[in-house]
Protein backbone atom coordinates (compact mmCIF):
# COMPACT_ATOMS: atom_id res chain seq x y z
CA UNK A 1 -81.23 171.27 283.97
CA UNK A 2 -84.31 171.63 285.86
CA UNK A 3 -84.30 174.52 288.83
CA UNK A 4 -86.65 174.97 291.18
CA UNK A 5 -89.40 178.05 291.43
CA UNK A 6 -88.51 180.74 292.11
CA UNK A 7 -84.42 179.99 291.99
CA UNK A 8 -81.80 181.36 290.35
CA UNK A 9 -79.04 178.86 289.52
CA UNK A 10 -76.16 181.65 288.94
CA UNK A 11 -77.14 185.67 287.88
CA UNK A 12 -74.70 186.42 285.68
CA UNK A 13 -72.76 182.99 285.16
CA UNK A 14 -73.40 181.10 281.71
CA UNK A 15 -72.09 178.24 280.22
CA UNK A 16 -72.39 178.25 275.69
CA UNK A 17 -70.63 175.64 274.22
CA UNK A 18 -69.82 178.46 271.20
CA UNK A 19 -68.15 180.90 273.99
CA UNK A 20 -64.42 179.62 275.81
CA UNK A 21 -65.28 176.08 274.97
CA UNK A 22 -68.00 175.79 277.05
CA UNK A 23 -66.62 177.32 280.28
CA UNK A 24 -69.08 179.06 282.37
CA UNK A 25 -68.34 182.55 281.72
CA UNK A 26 -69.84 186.10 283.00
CA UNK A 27 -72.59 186.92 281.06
CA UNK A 28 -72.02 189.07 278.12
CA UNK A 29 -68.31 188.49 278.19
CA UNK A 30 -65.87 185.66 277.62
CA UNK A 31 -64.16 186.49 280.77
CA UNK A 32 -64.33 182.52 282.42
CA UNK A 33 -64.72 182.38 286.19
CA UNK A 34 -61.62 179.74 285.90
CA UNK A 35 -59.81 183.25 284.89
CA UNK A 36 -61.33 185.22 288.27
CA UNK A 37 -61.18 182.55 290.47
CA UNK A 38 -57.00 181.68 289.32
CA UNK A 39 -56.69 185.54 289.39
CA UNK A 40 -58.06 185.73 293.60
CA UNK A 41 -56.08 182.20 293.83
CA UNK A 42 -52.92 184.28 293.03
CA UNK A 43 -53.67 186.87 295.51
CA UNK A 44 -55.33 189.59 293.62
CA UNK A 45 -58.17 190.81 296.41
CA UNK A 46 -61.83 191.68 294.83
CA UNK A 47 -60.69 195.44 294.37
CA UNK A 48 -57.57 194.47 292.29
CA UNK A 49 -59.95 192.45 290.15
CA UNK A 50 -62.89 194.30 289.97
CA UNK A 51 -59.64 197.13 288.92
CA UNK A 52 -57.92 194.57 286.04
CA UNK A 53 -61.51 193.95 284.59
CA UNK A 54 -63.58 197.53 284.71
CA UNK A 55 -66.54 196.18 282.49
CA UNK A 56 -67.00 193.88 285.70
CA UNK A 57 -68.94 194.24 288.26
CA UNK A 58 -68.92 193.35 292.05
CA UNK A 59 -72.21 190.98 291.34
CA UNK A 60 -70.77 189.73 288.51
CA UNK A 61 -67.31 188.78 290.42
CA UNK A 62 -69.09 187.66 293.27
CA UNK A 63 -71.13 185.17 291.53
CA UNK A 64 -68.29 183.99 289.98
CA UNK A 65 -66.45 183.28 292.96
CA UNK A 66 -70.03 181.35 294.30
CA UNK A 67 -70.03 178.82 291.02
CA UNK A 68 -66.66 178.02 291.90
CA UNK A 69 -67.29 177.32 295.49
CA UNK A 70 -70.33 175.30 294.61
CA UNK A 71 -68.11 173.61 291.76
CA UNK A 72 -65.35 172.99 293.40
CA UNK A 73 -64.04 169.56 291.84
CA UNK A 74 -65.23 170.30 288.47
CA UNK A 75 -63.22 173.75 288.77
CA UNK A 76 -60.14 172.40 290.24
CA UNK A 77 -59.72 169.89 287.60
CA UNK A 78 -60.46 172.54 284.45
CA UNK A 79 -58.01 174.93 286.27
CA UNK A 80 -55.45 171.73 286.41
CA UNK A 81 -55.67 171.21 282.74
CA UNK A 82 -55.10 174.51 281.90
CA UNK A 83 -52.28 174.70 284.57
CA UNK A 84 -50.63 171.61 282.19
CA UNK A 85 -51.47 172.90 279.03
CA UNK A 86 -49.87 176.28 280.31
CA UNK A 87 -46.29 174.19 281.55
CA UNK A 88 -46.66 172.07 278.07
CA UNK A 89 -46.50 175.53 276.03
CA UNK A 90 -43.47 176.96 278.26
CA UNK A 91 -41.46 173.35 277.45
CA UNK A 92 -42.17 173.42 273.89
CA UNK A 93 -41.21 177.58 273.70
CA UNK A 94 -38.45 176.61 276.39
């Protein structure tokens, strides 16, 4: 991916295809921002999170939140197929 000077694509978002299956995650974690953003989704504000994850920090959860917005589609659809994998597991454990 090429970025432009002087740009930074996402501080503290990466994507390893050896960390959460290629998920962008926070950097030095494997905490995915699918995980933050379905957390905030489910009505957690930024203090409850920032309070269920201490090694996080407000930059960190922030940023998060941004690749989301800015990946909206691609997001949505990852957090659907874990929403189905999730419902397939409570069927089959049923």
């Amino acid at each position: 991916m090429s970025v432009a000077a002087g740009r930074v694509p996402y501080p503290h978002i990466v994507q390893d295809a050896s960390v959460s299956g290629g998920q962008p995650v926070v950097e030095r974690t494997r905490l995915s921002v699918a995980t933050l953003v379905r957390a905030h989704q489910l009505g957690m504000d930024l203090d409850e999170i920032l309070v269920q994850y201490p090694g996080l920090t407000a930059a960190e959860l922030h940023a998060a939140l941004l690749y989301y917005l800015d990946h909206k589609a691609d997001m949505d659809r990852l957090l659907e197929v874990a929403d189905s994998a999730l419902a397939g597991a409570e069927v089959v454990r049923g």
